[in-house]
PDB file of N, CA and C in Angstrom:
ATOM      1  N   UNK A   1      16.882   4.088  -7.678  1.00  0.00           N
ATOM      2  CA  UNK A   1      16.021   3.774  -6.552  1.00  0.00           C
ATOM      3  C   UNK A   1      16.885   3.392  -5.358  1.00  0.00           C
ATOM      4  N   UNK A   2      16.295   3.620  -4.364  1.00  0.00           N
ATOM      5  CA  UNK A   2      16.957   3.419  -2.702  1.00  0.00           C
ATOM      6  C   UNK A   2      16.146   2.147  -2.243  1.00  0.00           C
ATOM      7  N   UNK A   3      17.148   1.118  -2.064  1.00  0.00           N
ATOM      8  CA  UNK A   3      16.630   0.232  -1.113  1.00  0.00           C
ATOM      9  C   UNK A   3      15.598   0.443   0.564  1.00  0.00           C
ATOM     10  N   UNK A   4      14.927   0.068   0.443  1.00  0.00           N
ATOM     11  CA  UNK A   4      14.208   0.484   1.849  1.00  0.00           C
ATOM     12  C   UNK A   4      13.557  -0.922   2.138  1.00  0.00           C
ATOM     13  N   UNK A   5      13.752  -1.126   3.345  1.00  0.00           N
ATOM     14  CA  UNK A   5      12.571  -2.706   3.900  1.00  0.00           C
ATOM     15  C   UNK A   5      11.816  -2.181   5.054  1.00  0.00           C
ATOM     16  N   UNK A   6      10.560  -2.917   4.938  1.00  0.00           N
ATOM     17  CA  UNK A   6       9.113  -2.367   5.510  1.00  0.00           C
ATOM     18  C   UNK A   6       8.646  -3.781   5.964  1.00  0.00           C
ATOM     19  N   UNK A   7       8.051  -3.660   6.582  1.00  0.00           N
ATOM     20  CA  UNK A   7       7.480  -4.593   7.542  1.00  0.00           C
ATOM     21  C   UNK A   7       5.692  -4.675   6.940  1.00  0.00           C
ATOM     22  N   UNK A   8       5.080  -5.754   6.486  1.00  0.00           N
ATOM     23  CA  UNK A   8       3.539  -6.759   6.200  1.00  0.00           C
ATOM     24  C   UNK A   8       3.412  -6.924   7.275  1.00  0.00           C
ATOM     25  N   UNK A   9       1.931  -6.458   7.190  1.00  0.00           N
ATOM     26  CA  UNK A   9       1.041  -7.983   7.677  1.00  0.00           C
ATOM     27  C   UNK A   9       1.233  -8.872   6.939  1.00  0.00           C
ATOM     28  N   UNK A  10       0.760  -9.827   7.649  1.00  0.00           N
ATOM     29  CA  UNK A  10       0.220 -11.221   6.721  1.00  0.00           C
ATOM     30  C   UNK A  10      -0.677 -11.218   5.294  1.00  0.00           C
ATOM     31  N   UNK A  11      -2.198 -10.417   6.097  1.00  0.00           N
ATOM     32  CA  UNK A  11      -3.078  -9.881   5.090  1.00  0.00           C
ATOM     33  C   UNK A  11      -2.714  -9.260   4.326  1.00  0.00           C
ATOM     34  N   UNK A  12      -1.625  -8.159   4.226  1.00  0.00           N
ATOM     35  CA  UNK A  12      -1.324  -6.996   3.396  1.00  0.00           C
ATOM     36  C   UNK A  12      -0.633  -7.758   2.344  1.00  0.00           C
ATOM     37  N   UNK A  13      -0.011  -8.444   2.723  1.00  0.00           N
ATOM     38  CA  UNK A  13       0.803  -9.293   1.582  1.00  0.00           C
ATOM     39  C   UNK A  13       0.073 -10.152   0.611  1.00  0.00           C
ATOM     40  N   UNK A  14      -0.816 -10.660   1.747  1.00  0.00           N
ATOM     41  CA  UNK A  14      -1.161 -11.777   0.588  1.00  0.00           C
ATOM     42  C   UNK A  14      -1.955 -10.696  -0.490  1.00  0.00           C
ATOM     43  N   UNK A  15      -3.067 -10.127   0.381  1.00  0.00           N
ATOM     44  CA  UNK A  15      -3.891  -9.019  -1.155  1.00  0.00           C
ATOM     45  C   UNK A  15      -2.820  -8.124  -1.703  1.00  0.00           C
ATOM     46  N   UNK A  16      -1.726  -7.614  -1.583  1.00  0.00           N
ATOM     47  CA  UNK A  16      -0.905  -7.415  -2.583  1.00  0.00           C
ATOM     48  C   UNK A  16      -0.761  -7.775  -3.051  1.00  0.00           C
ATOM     49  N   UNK A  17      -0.013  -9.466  -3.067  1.00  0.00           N
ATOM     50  CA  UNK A  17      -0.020 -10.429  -4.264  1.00  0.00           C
ATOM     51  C   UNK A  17      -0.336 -10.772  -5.122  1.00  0.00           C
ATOM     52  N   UNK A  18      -2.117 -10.997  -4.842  1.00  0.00           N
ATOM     53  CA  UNK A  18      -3.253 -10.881  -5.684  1.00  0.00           C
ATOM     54  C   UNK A  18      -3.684  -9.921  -6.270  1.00  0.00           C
ATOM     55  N   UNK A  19      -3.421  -8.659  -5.909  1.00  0.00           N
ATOM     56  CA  UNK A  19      -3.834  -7.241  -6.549  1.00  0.00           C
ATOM     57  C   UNK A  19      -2.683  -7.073  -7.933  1.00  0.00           C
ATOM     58  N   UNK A  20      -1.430  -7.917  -7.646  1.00  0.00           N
ATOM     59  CA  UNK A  20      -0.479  -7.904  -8.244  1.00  0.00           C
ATOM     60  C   UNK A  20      -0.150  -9.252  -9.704  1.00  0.00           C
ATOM     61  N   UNK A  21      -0.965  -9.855  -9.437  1.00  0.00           N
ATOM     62  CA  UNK A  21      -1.451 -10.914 -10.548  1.00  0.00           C
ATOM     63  C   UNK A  21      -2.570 -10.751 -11.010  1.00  0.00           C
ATOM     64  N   UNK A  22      -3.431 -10.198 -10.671  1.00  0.00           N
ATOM     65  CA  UNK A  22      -5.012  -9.867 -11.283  1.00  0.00           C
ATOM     66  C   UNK A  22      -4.305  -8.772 -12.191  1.00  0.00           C
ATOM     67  N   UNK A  23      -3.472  -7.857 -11.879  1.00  0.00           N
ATOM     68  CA  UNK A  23      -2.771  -6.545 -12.872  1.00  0.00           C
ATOM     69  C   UNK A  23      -2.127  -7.185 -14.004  1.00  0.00           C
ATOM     70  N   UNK A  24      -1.344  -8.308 -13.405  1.00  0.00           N
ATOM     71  CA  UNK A  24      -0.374  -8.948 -14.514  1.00  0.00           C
ATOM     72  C   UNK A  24      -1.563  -9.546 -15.399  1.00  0.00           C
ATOM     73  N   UNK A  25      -2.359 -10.128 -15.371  1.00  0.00           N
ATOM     74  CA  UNK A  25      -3.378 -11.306 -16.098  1.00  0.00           C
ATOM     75  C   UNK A  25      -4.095 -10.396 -17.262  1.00  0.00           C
ATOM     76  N   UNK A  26      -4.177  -9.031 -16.489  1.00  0.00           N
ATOM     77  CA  UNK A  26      -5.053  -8.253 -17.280  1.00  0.00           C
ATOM     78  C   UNK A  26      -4.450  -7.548 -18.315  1.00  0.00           C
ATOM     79  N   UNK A  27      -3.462  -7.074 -18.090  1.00  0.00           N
ATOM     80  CA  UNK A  27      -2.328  -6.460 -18.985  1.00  0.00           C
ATOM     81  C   UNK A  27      -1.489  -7.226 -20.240  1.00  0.00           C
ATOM     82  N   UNK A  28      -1.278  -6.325 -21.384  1.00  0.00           N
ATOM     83  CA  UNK A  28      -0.542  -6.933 -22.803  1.00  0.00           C
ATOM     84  C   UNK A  28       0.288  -6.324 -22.885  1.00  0.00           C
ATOM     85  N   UNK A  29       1.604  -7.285 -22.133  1.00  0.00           N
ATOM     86  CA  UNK A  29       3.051  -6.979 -22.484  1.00  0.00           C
ATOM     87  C   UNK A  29       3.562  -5.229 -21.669  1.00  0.00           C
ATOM     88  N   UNK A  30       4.465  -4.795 -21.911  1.00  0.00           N
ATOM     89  CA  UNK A  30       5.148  -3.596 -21.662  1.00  0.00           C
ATOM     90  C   UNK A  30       6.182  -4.155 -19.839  1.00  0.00           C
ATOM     91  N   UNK A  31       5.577  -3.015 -19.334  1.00  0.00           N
ATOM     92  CA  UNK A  31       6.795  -3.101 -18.015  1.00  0.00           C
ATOM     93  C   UNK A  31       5.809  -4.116 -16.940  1.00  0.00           C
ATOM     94  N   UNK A  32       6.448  -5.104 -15.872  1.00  0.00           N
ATOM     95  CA  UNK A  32       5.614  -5.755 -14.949  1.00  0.00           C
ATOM     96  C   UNK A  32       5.654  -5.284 -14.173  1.00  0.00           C
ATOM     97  N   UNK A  33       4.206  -5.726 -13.631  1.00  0.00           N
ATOM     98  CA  UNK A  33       3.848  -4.827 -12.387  1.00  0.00           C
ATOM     99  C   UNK A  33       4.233  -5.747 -11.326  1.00  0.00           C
ATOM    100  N   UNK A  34       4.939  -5.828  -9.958  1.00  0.00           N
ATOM    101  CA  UNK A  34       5.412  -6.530  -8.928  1.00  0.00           C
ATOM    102  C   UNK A  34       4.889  -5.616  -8.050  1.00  0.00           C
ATOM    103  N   UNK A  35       5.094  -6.447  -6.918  1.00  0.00           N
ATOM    104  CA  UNK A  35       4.583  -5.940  -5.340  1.00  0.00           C
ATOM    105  C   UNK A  35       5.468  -4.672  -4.756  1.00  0.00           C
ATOM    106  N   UNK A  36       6.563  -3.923  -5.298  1.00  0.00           N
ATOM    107  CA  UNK A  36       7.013  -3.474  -5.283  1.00  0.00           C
ATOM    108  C   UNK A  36       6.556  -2.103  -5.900  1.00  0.00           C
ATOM    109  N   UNK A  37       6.010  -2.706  -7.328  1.00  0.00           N
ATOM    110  CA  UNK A  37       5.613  -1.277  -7.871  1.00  0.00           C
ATOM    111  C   UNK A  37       4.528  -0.707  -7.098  1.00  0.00           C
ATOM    112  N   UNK A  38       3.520  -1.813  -6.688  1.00  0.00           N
ATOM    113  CA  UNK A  38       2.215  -1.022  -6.233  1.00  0.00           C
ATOM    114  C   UNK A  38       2.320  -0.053  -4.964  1.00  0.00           C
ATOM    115  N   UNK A  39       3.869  -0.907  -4.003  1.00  0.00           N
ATOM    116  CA  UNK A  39       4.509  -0.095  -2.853  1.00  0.00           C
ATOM    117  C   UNK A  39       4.215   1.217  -3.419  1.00  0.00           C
ATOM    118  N   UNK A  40       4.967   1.506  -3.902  1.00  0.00           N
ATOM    119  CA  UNK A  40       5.527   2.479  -4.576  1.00  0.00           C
ATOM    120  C   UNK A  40       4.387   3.445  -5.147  1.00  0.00           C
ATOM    121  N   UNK A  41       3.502   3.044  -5.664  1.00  0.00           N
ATOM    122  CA  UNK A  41       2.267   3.797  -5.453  1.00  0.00           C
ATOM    123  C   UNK A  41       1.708   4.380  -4.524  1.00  0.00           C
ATOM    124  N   UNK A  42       1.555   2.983  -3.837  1.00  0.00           N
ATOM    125  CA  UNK A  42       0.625   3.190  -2.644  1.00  0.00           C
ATOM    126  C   UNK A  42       1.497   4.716  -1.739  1.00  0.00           C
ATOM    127  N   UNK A  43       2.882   4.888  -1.911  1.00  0.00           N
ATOM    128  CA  UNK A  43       3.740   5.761  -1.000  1.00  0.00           C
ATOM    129  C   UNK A  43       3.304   6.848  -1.500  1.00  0.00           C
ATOM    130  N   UNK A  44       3.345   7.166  -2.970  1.00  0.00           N
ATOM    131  CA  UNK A  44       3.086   8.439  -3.595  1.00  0.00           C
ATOM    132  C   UNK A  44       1.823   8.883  -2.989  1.00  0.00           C
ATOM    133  N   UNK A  45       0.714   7.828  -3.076  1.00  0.00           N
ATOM    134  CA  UNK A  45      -0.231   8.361  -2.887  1.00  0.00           C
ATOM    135  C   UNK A  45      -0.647   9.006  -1.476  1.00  0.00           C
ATOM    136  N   UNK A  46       0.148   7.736  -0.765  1.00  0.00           N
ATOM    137  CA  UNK A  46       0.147   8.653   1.159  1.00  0.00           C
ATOM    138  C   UNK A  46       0.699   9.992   0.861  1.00  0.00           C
ATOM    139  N   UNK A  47       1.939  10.267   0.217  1.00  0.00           N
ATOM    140  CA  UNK A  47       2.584  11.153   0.206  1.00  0.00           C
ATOM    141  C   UNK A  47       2.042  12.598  -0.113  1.00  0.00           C
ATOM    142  N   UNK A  48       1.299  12.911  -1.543  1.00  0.00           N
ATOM    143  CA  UNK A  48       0.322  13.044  -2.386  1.00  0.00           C
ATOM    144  C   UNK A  48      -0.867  13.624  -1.152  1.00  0.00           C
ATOM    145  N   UNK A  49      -0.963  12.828  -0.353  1.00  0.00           N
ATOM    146  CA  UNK A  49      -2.398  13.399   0.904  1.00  0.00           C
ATOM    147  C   UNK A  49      -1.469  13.800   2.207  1.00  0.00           C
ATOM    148  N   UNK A  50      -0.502  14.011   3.083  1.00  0.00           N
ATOM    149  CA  UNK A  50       0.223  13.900   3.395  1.00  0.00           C
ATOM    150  C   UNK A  50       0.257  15.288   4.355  1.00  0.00           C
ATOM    151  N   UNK A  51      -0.898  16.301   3.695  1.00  0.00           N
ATOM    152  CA  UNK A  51      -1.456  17.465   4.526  1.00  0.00           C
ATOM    153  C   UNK A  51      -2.797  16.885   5.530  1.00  0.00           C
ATOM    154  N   UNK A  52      -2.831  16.023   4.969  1.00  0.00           N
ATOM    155  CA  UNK A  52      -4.210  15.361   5.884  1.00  0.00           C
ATOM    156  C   UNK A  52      -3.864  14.548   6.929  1.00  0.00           C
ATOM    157  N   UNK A  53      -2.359  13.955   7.461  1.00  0.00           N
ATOM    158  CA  UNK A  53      -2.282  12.815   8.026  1.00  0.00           C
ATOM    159  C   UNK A  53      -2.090  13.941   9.531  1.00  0.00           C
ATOM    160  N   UNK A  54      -2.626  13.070  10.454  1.00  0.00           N
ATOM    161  CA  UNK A  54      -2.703  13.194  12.223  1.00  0.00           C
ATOM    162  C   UNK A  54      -2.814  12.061  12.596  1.00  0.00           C
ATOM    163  N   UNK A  55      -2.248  12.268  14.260  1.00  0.00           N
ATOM    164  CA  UNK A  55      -2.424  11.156  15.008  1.00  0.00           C
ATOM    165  C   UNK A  55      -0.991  10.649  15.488  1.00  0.00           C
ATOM    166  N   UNK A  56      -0.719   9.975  16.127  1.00  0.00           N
ATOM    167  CA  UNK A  56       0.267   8.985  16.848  1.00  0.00           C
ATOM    168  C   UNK A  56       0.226   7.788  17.111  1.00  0.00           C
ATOM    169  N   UNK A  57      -0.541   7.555  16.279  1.00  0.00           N
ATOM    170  CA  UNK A  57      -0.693   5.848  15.884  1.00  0.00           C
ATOM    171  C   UNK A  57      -1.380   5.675  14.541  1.00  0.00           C
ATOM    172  N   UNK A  58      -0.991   3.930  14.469  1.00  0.00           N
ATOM    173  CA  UNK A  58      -0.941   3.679  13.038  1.00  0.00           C
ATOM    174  C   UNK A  58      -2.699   3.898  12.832  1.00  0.00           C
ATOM    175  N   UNK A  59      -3.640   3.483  13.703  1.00  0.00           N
ATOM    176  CA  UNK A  59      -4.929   3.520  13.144  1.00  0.00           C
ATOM    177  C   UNK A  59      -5.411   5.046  13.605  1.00  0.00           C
ATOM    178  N   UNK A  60      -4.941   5.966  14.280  1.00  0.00           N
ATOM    179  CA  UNK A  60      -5.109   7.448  14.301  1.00  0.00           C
ATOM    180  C   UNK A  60      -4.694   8.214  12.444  1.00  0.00           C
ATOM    181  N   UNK A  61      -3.748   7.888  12.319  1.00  0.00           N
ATOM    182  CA  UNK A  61      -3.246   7.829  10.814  1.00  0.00           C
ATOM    183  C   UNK A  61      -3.988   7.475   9.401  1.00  0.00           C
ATOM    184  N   UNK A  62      -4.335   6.050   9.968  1.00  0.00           N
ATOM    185  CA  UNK A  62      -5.648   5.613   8.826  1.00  0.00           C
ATOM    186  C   UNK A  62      -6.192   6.742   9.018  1.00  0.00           C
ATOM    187  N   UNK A  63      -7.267   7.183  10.014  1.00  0.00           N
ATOM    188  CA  UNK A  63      -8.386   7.534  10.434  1.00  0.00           C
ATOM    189  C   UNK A  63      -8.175   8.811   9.845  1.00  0.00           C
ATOM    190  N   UNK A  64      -7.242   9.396  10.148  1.00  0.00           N
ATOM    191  CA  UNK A  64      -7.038  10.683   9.337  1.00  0.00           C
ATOM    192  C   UNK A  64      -6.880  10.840   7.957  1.00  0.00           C
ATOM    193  N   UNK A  65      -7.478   9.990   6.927  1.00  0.00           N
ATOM    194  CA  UNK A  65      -7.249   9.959   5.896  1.00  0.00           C
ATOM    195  C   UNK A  65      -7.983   9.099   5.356  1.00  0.00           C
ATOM    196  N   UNK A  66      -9.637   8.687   6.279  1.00  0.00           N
ATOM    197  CA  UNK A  66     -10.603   7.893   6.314  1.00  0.00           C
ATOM    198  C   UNK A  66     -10.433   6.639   5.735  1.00  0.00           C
ATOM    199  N   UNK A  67      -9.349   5.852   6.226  1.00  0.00           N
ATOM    200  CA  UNK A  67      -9.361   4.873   5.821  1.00  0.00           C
ATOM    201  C   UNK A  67     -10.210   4.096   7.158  1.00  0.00           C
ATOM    202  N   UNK A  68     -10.288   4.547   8.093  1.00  0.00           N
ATOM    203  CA  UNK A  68     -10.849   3.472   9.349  1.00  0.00           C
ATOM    204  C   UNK A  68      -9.549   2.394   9.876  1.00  0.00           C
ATOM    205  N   UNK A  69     -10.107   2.074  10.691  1.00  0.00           N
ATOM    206  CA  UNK A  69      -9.417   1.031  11.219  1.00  0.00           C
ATOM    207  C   UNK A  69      -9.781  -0.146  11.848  1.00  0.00           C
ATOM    208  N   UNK A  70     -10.985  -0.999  10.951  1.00  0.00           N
ATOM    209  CA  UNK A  70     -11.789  -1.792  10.601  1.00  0.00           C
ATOM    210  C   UNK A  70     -10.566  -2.941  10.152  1.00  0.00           C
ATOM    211  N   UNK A  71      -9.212  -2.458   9.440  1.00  0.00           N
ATOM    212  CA  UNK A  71      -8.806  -3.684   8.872  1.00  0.00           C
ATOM    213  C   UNK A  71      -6.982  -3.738   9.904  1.00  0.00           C
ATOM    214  N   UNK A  72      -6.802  -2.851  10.661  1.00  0.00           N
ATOM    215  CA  UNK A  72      -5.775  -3.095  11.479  1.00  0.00           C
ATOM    216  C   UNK A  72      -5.903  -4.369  12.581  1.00  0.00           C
ATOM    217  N   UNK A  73      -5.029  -5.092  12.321  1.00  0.00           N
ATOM    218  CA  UNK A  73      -4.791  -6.224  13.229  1.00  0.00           C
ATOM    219  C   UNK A  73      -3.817  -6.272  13.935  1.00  0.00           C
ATOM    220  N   UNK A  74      -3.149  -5.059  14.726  1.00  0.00           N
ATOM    221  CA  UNK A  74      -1.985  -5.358  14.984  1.00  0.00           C
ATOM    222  C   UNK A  74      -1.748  -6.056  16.306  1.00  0.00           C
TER     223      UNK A  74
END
């Protein structure tokens, strides 16, 4: 793996966190899941749709990939 650093929100972090202990709580034993792994998802999955993305900004981007931009605070 390649080191890479990315820039949170505030919000993004904290419900990562929590998305990331509700996984751990639920799960018996094997590999842990960290905030890192779900990154890492979450990339595949942009990646994965990645014929769909438009725009020149970050909530043009959501939007192209119907996420909205209901939860951008920037």
């Amino acid at each position: 793996m390649v080191r890479k650093e990315t820039r949170l929100r505030e919000d993004q972090l904290e419900q990562l966190t929590a998305v990331t202990r509700k996984l751990n709580r639920r799960k018996r034993g094997g590999e842990r899941i960290t905030e890192n792994t779900l990154i890492r998802v979450a990339v595949d999955l942009l990646l994965s749709q990645s014929e769909q993305l438009s725009g020149a900004t970050e909530a043009q981007l959501r939007e192209s990939l119907s996420f909205g931009s209901d939860r951008v605070t920037e």
